[in-house]
C-alpha atoms as a PDB file:
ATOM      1  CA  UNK A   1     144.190  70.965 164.001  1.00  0.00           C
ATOM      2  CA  UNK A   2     141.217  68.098 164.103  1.00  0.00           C
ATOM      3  CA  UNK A   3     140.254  69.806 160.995  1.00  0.00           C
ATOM      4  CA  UNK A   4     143.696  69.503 159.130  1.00  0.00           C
ATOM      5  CA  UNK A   5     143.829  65.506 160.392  1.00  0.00           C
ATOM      6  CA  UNK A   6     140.185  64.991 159.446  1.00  0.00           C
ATOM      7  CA  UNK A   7     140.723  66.363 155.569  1.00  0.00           C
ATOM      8  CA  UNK A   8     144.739  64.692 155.157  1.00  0.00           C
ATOM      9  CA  UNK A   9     142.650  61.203 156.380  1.00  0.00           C
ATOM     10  CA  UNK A  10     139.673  61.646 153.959  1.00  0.00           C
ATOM     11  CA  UNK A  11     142.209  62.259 151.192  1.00  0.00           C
ATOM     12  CA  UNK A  12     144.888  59.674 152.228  1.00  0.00           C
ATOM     13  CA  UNK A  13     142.723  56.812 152.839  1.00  0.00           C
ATOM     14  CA  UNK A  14     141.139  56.520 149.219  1.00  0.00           C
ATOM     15  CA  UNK A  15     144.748  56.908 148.015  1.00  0.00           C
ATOM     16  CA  UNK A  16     145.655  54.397 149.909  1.00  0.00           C
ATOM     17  CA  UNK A  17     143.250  51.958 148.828  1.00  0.00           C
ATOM     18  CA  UNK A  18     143.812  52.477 145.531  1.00  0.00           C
ATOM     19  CA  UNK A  19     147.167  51.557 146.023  1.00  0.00           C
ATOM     20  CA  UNK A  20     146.399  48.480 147.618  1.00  0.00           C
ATOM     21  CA  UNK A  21     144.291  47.748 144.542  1.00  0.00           C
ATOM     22  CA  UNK A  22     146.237  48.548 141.785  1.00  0.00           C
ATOM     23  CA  UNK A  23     148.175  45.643 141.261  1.00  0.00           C
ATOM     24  CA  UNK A  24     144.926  43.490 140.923  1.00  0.00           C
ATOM     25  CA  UNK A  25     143.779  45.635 138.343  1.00  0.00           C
ATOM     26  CA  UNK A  26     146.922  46.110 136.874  1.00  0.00           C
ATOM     27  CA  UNK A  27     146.782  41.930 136.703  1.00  0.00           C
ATOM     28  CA  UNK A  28     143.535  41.794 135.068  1.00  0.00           C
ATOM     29  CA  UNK A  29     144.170  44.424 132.653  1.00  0.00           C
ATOM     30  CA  UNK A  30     147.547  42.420 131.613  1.00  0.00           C
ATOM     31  CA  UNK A  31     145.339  39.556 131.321  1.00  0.00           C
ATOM     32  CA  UNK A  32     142.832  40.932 129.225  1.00  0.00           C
ATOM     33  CA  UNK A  33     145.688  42.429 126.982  1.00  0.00           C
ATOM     34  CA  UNK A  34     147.529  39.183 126.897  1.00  0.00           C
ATOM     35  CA  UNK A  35     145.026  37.212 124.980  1.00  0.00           C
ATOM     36  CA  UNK A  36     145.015  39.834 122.549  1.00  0.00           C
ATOM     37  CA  UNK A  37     148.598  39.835 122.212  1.00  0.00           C
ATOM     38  CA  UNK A  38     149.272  36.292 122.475  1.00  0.00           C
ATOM     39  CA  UNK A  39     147.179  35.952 119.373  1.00  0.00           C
ATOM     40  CA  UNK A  40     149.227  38.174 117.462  1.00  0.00           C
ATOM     41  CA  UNK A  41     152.351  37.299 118.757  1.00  0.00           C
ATOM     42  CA  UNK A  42     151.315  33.489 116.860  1.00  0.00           C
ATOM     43  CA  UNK A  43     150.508  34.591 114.179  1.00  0.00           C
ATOM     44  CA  UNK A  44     154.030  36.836 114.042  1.00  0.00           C
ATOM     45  CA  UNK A  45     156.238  33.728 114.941  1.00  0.00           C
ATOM     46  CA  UNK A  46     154.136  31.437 112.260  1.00  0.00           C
ATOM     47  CA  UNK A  47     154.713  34.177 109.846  1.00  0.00           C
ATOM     48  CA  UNK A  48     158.695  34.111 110.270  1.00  0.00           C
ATOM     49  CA  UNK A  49     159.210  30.363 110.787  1.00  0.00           C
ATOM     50  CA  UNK A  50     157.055  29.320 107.265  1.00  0.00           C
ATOM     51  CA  UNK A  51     159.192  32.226 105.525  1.00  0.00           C
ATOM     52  CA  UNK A  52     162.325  30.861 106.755  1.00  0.00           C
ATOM     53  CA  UNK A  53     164.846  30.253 103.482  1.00  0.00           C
ATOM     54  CA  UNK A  54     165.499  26.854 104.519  1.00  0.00           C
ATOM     55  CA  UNK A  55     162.359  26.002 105.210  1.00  0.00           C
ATOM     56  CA  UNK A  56     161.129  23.031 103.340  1.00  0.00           C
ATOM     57  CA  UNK A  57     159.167  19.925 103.001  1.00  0.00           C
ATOM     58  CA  UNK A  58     161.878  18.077 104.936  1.00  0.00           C
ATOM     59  CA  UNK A  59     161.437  20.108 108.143  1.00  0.00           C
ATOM     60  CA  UNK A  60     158.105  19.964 110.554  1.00  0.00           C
ATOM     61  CA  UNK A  61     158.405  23.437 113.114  1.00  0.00           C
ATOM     62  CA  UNK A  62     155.752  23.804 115.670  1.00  0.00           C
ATOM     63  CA  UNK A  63     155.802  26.283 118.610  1.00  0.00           C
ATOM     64  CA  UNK A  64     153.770  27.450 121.640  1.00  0.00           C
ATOM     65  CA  UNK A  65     152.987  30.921 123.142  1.00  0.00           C
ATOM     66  CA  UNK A  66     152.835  30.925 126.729  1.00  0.00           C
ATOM     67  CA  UNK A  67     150.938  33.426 128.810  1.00  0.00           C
ATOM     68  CA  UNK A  68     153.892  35.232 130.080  1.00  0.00           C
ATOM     69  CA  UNK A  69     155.022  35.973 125.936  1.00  0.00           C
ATOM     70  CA  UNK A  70     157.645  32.610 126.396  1.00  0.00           C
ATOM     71  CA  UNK A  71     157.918  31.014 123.213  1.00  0.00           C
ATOM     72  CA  UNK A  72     158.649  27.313 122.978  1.00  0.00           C
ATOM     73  CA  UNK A  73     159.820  26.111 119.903  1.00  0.00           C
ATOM     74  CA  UNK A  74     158.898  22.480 118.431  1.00  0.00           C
ATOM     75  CA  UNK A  75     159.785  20.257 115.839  1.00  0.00           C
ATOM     76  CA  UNK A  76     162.607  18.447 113.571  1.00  0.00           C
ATOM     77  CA  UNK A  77     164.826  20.121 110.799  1.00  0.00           C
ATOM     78  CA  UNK A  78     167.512  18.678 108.396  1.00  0.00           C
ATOM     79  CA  UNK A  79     169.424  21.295 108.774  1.00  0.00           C
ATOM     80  CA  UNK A  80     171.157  22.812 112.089  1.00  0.00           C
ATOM     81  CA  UNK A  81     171.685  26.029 110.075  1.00  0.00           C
ATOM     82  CA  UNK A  82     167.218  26.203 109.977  1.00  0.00           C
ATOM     83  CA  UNK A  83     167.004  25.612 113.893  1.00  0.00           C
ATOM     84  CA  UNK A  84     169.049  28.697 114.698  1.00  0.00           C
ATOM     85  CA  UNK A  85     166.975  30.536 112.122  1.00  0.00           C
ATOM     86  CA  UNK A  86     164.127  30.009 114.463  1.00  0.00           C
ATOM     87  CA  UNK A  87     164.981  30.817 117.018  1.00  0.00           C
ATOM     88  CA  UNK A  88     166.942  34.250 115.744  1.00  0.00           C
ATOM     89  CA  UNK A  89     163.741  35.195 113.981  1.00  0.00           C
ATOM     90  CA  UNK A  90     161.240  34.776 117.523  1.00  0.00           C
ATOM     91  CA  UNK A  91     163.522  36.440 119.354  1.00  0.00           C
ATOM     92  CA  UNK A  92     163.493  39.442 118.088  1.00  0.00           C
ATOM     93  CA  UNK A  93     159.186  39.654 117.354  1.00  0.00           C
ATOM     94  CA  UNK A  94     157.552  42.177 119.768  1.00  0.00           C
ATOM     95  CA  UNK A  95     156.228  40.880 122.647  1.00  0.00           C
ATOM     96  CA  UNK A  96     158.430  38.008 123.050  1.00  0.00           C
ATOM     97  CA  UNK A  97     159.927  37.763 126.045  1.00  0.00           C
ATOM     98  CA  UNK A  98     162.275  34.657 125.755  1.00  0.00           C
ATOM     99  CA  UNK A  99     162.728  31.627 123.316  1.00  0.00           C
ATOM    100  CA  UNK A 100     162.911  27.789 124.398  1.00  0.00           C
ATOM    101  CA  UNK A 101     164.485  25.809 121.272  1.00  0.00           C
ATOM    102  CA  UNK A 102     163.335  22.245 121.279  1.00  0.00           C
ATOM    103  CA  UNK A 103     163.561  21.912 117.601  1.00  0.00           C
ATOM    104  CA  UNK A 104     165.483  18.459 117.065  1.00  0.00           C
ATOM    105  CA  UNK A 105     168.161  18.270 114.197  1.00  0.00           C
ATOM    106  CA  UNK A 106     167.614  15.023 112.515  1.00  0.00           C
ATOM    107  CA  UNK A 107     170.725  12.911 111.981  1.00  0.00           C
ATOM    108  CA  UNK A 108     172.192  12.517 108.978  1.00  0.00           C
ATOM    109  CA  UNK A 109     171.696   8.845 107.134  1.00  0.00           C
ATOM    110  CA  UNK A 110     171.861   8.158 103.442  1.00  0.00           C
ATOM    111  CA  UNK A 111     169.814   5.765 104.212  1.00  0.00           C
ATOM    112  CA  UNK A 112     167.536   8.567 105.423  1.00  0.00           C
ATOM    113  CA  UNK A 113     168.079  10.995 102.615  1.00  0.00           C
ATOM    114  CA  UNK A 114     166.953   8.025 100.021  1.00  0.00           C
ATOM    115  CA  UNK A 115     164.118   7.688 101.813  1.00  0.00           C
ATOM    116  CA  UNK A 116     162.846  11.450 101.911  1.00  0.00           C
ATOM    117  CA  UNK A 117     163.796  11.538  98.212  1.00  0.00           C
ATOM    118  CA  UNK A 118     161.378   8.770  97.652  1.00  0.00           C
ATOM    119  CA  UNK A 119     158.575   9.475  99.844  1.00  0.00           C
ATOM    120  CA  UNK A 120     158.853  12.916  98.077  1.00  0.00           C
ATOM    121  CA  UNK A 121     158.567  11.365  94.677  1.00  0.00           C
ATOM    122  CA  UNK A 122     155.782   9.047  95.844  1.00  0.00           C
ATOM    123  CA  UNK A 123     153.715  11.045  97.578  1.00  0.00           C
ATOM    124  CA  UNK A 124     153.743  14.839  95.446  1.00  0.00           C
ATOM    125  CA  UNK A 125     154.031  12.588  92.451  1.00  0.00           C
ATOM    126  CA  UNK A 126     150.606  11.088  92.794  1.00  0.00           C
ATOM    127  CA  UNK A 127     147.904  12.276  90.134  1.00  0.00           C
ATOM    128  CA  UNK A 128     145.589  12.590  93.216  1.00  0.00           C
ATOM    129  CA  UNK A 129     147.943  14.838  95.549  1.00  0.00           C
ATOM    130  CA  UNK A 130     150.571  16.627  92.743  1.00  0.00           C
ATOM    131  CA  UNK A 131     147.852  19.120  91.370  1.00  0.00           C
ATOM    132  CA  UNK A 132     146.502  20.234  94.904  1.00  0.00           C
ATOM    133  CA  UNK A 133     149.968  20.345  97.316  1.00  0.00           C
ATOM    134  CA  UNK A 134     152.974  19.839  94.927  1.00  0.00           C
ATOM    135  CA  UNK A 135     152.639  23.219  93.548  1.00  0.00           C
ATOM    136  CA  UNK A 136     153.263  25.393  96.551  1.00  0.00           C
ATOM    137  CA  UNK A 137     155.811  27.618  98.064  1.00  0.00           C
ATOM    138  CA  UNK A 138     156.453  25.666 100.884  1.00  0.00           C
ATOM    139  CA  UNK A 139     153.982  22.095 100.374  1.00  0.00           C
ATOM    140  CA  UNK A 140     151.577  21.497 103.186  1.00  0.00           C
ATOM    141  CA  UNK A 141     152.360  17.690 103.496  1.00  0.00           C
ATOM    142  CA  UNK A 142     155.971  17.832 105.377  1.00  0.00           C
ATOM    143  CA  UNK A 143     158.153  14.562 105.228  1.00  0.00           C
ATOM    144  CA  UNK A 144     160.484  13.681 108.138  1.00  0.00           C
ATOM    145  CA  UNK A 145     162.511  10.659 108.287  1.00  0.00           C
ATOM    146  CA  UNK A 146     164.541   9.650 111.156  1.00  0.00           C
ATOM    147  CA  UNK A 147     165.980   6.343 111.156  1.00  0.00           C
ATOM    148  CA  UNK A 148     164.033   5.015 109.089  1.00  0.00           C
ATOM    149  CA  UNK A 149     160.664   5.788 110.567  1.00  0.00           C
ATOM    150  CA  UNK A 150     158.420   8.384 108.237  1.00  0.00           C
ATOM    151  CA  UNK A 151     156.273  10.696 110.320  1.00  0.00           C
ATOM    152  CA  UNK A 152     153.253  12.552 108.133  1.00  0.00           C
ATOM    153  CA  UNK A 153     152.763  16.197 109.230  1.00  0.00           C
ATOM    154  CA  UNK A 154     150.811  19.260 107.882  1.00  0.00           C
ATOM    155  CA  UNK A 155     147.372  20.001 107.216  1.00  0.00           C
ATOM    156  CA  UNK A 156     145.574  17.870 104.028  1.00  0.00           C
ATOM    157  CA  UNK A 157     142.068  18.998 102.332  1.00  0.00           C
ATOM    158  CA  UNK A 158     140.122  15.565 103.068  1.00  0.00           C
ATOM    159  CA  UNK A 159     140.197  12.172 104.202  1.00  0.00           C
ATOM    160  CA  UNK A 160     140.769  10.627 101.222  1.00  0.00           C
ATOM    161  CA  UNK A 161     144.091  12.925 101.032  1.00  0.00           C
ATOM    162  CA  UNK A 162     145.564  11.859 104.135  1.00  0.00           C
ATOM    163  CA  UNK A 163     145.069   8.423 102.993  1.00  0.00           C
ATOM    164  CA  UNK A 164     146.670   7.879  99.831  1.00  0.00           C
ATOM    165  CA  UNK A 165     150.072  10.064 101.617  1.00  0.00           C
ATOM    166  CA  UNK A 166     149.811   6.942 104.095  1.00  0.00           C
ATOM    167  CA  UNK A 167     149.326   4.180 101.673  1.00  0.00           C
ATOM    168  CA  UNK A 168     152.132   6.059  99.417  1.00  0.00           C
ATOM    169  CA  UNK A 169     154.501   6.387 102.328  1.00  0.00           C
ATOM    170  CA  UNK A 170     154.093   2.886 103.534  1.00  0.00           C
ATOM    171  CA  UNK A 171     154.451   1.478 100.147  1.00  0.00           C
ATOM    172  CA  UNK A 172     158.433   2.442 100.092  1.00  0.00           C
ATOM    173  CA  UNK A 173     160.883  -0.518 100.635  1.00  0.00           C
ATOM    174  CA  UNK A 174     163.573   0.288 103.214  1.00  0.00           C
ATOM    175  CA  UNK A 175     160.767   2.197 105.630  1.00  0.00           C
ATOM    176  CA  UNK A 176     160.370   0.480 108.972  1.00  0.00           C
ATOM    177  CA  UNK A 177     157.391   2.800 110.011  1.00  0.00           C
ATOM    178  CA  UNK A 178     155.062   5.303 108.844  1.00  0.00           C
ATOM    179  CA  UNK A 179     153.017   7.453 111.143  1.00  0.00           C
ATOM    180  CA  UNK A 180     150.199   9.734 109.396  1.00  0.00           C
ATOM    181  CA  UNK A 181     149.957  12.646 111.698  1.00  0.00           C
ATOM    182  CA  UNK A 182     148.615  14.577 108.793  1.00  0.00           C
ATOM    183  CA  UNK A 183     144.983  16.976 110.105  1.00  0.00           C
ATOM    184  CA  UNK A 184     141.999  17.547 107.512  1.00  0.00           C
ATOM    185  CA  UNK A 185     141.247  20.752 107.298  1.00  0.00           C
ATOM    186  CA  UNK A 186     137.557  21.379 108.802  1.00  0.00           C
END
């Protein structure tokens, strides 16, 4: 009988430790496969939102992974029809597990519209900037105008780039403010 306790002990108690283990290992090997799949899950969700069919120079979308596979979505659209795009598109990429929509829908202004229209004209019409962006599927410099306030976003080549699309922008009569969020590309 001391026998049959001693051998159902040896082989319990290393069972039994391993169970008390397992969910830290189980934790690090999510973690470890997280980073892998967060990376992939980004580069899923950017691939959906840029080929959007209502995606356009108008519209700035952002968005943020989180480590449990939440995806926050970020930015402003002219168009309510684009924001629940977005959000229809994440939802269904693998490894999401929910979708936070904090995409804004700008107003609508005339006053706004004119401005966009020129801001376009000005800034993808410049010698400078028309034969490196203008040409495009969907053109890296995005215009948004709310109120009457421009905001710059997208990635540019150089300095010099972002520069003239601020000097161009801010040259427009009617614009109250111009902020030149645009990145350089490194």
């Amino acid at each position: 009988m001391y026998r049959i306790v001693k051998s159902l002990s040896a082989a319990v108690l290393p069972v039994a430790f391993l169970i008390t283990l397992a969910p830290a290992f189980q934790q690090n090997l999510s973690a470890a496969i997280s980073d892998r799949t967060k990376a992939a899950i980004a580069k899923e969700v950017r691939h959906e939102l840029v080929t959007l069919p209502y995606y356009g120079v108008f519209d700035s979308l952002a968005f943020r992974v989180d480590d449990d596979g939440a995806v926050t979505l970020l930015g402003q659209v002219t168009r309510p029809v684009l924001k629940d795009d977005a959000e229809r598109v994440v939802k269904h990429i693998e490894g999401v597990t929910r979708v936070k929509n904090e995409i804004e829908v700008l107003p609508l202004s005339p006053d706004d519209d004119r401005i966009r229209r020129a801001a376009y004209t000005a800034i993808y019409g410049d010698p400078a900037l028309s034969t490196r962006y203008a040409y495009q599927a969907v053109p890296p410099i995005h215009i948004i105008v709310e109120n009457g306030h421009i905001t710059l976003e997208g990635v540019v080549a150089n300095q010099m780039d972002k520069t003239i699309a601020g000097i161009r922008a801010n040259a427009l009569p009617g614009v109250f403010s111009v902020t030149n969020n645009l990145r350089v590309e490194e």
